[in-house]
Protein backbone atom coordinates (compact mmCIF):
# COMPACT_ATOMS: atom_id res chain seq x y z
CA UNK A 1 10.30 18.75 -5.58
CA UNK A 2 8.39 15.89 -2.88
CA UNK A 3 4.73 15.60 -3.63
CA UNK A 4 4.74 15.85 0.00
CA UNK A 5 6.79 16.19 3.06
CA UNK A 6 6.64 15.63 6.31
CA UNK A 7 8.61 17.34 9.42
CA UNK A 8 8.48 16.56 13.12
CA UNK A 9 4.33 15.87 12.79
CA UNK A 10 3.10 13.87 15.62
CA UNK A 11 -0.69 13.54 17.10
CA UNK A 12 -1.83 12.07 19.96
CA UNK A 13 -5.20 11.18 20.82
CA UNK A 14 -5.77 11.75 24.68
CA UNK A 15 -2.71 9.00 26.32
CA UNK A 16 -2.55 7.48 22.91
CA UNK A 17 0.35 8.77 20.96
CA UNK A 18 -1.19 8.16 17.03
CA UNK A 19 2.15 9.45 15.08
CA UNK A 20 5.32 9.99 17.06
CA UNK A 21 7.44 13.10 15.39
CA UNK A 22 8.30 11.16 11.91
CA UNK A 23 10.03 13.00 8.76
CA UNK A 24 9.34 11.47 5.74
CA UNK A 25 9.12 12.09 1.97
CA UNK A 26 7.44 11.26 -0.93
CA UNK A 27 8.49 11.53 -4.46
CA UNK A 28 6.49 13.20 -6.74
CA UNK A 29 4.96 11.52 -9.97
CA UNK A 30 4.59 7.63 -8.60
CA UNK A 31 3.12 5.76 -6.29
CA UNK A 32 4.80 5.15 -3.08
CA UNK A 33 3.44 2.87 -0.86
CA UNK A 34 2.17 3.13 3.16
CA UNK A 35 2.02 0.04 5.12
CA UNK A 36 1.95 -0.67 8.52
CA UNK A 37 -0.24 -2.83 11.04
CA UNK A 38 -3.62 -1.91 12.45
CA UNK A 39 -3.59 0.77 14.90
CA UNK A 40 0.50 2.17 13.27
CA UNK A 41 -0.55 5.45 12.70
CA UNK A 42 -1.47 5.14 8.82
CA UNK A 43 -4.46 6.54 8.70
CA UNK A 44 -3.95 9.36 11.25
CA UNK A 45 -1.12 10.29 9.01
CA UNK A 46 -3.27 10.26 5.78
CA UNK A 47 -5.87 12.06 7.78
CA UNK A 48 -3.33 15.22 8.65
CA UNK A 49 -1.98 14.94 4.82
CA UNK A 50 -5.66 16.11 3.67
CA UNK A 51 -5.96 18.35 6.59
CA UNK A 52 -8.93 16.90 8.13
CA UNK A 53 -7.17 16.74 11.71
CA UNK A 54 -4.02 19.02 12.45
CA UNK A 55 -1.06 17.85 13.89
CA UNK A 56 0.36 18.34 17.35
CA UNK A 57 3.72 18.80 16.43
CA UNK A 58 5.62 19.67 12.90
CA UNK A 59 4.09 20.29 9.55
CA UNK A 60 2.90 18.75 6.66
CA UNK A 61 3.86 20.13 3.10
CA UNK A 62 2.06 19.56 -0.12
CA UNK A 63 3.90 20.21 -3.17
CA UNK A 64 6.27 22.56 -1.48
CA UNK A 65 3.22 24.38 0.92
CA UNK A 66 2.05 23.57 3.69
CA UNK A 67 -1.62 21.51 4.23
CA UNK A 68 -3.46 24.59 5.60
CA UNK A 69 -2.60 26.53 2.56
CA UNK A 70 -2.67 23.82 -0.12
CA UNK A 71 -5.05 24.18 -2.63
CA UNK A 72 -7.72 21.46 -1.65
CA UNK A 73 -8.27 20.58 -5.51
CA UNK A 74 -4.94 19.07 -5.42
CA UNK A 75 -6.05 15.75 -3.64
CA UNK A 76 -8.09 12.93 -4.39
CA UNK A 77 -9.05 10.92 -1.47
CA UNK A 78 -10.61 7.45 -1.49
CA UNK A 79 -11.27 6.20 2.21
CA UNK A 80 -11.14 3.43 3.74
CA UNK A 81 -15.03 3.32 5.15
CA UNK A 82 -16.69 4.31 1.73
CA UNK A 83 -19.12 7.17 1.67
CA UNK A 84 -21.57 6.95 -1.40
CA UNK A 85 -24.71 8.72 -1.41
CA UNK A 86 -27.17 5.74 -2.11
CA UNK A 87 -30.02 7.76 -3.27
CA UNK A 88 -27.98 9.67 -6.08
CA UNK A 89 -27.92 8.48 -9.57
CA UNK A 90 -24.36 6.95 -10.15
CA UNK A 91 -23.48 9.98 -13.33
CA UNK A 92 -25.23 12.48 -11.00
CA UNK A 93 -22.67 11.54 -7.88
CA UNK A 94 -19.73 11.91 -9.78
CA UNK A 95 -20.48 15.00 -11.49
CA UNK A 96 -21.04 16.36 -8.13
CA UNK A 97 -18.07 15.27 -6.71
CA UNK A 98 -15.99 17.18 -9.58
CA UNK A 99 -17.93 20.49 -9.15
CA UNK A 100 -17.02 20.51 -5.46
CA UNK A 101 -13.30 19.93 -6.78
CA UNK A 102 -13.66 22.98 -9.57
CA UNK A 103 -14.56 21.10 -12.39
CA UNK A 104 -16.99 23.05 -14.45
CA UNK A 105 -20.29 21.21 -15.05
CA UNK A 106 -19.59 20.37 -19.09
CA UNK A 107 -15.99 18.98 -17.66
CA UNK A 108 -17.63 16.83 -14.76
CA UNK A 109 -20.18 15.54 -17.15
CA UNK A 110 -18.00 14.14 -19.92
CA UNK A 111 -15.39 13.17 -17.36
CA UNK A 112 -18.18 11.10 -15.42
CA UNK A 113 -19.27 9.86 -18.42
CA UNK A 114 -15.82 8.63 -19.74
CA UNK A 115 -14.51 7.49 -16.41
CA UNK A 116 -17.87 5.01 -16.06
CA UNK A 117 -16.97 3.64 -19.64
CA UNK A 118 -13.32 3.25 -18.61
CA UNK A 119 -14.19 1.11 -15.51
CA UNK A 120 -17.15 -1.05 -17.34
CA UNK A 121 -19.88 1.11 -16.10
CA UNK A 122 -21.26 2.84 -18.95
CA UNK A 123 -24.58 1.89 -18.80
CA UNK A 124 -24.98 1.99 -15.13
CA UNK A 125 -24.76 5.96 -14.79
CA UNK A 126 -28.60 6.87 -14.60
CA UNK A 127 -28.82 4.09 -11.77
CA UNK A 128 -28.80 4.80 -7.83
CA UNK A 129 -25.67 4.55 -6.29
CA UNK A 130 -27.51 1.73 -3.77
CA UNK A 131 -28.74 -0.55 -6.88
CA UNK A 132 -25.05 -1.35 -7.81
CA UNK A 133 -23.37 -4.01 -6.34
CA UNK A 134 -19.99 -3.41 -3.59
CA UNK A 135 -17.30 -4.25 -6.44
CA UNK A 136 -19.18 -1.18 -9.03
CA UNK A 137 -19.37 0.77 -5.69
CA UNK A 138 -15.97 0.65 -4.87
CA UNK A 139 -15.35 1.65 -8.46
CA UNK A 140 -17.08 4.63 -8.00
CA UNK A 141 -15.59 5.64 -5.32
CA UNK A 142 -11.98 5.34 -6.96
CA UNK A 143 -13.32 7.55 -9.92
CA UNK A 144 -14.87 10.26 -7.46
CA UNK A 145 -11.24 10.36 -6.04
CA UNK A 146 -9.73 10.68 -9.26
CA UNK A 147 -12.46 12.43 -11.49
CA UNK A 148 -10.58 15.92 -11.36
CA UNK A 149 -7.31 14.78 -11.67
CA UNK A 150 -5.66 15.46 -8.50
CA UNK A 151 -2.13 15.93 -8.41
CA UNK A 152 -2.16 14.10 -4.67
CA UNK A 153 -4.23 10.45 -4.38
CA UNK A 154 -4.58 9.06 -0.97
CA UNK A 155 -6.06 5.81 -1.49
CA UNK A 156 -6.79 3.63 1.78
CA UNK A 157 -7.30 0.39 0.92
CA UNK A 158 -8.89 0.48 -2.22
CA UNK A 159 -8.11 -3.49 -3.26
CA UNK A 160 -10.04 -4.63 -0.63
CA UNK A 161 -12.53 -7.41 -1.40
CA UNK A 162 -11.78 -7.07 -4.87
CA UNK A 163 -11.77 -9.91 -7.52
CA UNK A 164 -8.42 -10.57 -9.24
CA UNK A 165 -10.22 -8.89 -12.92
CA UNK A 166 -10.97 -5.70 -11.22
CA UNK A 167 -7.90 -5.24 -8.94
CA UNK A 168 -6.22 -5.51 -12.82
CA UNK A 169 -8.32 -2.81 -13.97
CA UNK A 170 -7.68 -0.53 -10.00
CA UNK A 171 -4.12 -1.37 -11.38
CA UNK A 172 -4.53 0.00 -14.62
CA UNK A 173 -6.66 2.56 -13.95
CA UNK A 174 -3.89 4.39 -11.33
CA UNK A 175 -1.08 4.12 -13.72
CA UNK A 176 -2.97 5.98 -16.08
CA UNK A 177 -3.49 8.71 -13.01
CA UNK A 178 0.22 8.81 -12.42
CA UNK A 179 1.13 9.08 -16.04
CA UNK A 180 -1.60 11.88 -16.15
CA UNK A 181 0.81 13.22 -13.37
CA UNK A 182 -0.61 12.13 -10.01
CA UNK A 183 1.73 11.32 -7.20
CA UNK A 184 -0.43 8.20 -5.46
CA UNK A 185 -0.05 7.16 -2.20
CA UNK A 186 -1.10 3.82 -1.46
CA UNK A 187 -1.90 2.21 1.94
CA UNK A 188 -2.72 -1.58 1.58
CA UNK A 189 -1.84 -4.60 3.48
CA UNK A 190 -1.30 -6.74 0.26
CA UNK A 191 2.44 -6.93 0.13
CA UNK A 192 2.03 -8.22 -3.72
CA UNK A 193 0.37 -5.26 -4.91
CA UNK A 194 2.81 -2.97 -3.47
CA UNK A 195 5.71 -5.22 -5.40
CA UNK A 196 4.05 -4.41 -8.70
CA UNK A 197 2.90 -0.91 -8.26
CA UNK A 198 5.38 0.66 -5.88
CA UNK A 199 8.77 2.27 -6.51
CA UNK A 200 9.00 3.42 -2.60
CA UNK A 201 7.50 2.53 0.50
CA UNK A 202 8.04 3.76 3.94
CA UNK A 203 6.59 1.08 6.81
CA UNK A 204 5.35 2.40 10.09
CA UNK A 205 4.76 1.02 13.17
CA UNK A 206 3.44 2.34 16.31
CA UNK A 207 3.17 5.86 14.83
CA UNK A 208 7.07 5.30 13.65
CA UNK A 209 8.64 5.21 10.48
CA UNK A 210 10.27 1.92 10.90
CA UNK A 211 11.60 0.86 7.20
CA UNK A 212 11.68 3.35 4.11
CA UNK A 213 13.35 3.25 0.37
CA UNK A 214 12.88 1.84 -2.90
CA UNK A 215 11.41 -1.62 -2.90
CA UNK A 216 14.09 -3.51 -4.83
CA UNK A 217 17.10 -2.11 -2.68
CA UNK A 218 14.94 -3.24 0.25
CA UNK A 219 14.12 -6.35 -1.31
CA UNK A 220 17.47 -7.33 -1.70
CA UNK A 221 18.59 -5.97 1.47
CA UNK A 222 16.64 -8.24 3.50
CA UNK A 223 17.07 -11.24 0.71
CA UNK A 224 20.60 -11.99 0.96
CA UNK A 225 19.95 -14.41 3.61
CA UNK A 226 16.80 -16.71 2.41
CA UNK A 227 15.91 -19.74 0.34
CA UNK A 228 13.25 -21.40 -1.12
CA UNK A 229 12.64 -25.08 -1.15
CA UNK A 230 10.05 -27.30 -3.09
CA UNK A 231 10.22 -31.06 -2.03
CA UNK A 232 7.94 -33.90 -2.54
CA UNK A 233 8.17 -35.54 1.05
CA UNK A 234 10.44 -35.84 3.56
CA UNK A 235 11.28 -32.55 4.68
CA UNK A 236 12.33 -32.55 8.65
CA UNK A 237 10.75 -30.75 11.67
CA UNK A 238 11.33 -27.23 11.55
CA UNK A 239 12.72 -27.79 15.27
CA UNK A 240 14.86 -30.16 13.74
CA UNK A 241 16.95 -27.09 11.39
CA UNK A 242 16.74 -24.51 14.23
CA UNK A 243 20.68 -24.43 14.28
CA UNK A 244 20.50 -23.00 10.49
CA UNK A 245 17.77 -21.06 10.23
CA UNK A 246 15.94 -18.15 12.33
CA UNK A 247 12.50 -18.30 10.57
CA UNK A 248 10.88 -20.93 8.65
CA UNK A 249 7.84 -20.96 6.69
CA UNK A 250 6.17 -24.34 5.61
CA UNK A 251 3.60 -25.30 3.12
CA UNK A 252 2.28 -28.96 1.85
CA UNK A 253 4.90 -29.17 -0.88
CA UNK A 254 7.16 -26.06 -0.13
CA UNK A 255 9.37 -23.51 2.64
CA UNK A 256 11.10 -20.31 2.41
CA UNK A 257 13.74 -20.23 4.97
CA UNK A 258 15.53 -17.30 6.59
CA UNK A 259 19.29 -18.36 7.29
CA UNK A 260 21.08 -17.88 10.83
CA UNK A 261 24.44 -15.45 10.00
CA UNK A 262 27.45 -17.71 9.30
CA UNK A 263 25.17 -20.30 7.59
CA UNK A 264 25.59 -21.35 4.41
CA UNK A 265 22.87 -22.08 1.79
CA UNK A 266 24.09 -25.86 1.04
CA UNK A 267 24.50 -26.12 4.89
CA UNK A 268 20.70 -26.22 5.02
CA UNK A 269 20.54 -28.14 1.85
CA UNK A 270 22.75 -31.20 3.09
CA UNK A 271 21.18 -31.17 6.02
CA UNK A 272 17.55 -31.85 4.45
CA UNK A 273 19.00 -34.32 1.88
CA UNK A 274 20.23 -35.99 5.01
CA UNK A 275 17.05 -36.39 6.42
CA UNK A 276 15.90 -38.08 3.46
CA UNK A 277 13.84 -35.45 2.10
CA UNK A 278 13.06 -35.56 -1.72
CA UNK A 279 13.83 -32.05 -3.04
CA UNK A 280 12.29 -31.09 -6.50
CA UNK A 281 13.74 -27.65 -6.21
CA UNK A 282 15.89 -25.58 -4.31
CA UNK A 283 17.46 -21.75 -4.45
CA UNK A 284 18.60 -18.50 -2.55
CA UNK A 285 15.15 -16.69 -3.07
CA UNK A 286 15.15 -12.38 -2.56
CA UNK A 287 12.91 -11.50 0.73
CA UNK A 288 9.36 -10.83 -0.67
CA UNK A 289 7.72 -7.59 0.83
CA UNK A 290 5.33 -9.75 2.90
CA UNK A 291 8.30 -11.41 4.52
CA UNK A 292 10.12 -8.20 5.14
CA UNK A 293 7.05 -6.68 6.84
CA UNK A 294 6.60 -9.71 8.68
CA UNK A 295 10.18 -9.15 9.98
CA UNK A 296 10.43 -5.99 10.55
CA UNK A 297 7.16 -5.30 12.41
CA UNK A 298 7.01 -9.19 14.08
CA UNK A 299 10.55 -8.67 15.48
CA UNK A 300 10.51 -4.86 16.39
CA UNK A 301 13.56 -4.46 15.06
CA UNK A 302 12.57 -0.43 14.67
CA UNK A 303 14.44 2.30 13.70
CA UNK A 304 17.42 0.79 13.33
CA UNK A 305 16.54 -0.11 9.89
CA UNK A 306 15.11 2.66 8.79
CA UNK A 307 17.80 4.33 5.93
């Protein structure tokens, strides 16, 4: 059975049309990822999953019912505008949070308690929510959307302006939840966390589902046709390969290169060389997700990728 699924939903906003009708499913048990631009319809989309707004069109279903008769317990929600209560005492806030999801008061307590060891927090439960810093707060907020174990985890965003030790420990922290048998669905605009955490994705774009399937088929999909180069000096103009290559991306000492159809990869390496260009290294390199999103929503190329 899909975690959740989604038929013919659309919502429009006045003249602005949020989510055009879109089907799309989502695996149960893992995390499946949500990208998309500002303003493509994510959060509209997440907004109708939890039934906050309905749609105009279609339905949602979660875990084979539909959202108006879904058992609210079932999802965990982490926003992307966080909504702490400052004046609450950080053990007090989460037990809250799981009564209002079910969770008997002994549960809530040792769960709060646990959850704020888990993340480093022990000690800071009998402080206000307002005396921690923005990295604890944002930890909070994960554990209030996890506390009660949901079986559905819509997190929007929750990397962002995160140090590299505690987007380790977000990482951690929803494996466990899907080995504890979440389904998690993640929206972020960091293409590298969606590489490590991600089985699916499904990119949308002006309220369209523009790209779906498992990362790796995608991944090598849209691969096939780059290369990577590391050089120290010499490489050419960009202008200068525009017969070989349809998208170029340079850095001080390195370039990824997307190759025209018909070209070959030593076509663009002998034509460097000749330019006197002093390559260190250089190999056919599989399409990174940032690269693919790049394409896909830079170039409109739409629906006709989507599988």
């Amino acid at each position: 059975m899909e975690a959740l699924s989604y038929r013919g939903v659309s919502k429009s906003f006045g003249e602005v049309r949020a989510v055009k009708p879109l089907d799309l499913d989502v695996p149960a048990g893992e995390i499946f990822g949500l990208l998309g631009p500002n303003g493509a319809g994510k959060t509209t989309l997440m907004r109708m999953t939890l039934g906050i707004i309905l749609p105009d069109s279609g339905f949602v279903e979660v875990l084979g019912r539909k959202t108006e008769l879904a058992d609210t317990s079932a999802f965990g929600y982490l926003p992307e505008e966080r909504g702490l209560y400052p004046k609450m005492k950080v053990q007090e806030l989460l037990e809250f949070f799981g009564r209002l999801k079910g969770l008997s008061g002994a549960d809530a307590r040792a769960r709060a308690k646990k959850s704020l060891e888990r993340v480093g927090l022990g000690e800071w439960g009998p402080h206000k929510v307002e005396e921690l810093s923005k990295g604890m707060q944002q930890k909070v907020q994960l554990l209030v959307a996890l506390l009660h174990k949901p079986k559905v985890a819509i997190l929007d965003e929750p990397f962002s302006g995160l140090d590299p030790v505690n987007v380790e420990l977000f990482y951690e922290v929803i494996k466990e939840a899907t080995r504890e048998g979440a389904t998690v669905v993640l929206s972020t605009h960091q293409m590298e966390q969606v590489e490590q955490l991600c089985r699916h994705i499904a990119l949308i774009n002006k309220g369209e589902v523009v790209l779906r399937g498992e990362v790796d088929d995608i991944r090598r999909r849209y691969g096939a046709r780059d290369i990577s180069v590391e050089f120290s000096d010499g490489l050419p103009p960009a202008s200068e390969l525009d017969a070989l290559v349809q998208d170029a991306r340079v850095e001080v000492h390195s370039a990824r290169f997307t190759m025209r159809e018909g070209v070959k990869a030593r076509d663009v390496l002998s034509t460097i060389l000749a330019k006197g260009c002093d390559v260190t290294r250089f190999e056919e390199a599989q399409a990174s997700m940032r690269d693919i999103f790049i394409r896909v929503v830079g170039q409109g190329e739409g629906a006709a990728h989507a599988s």
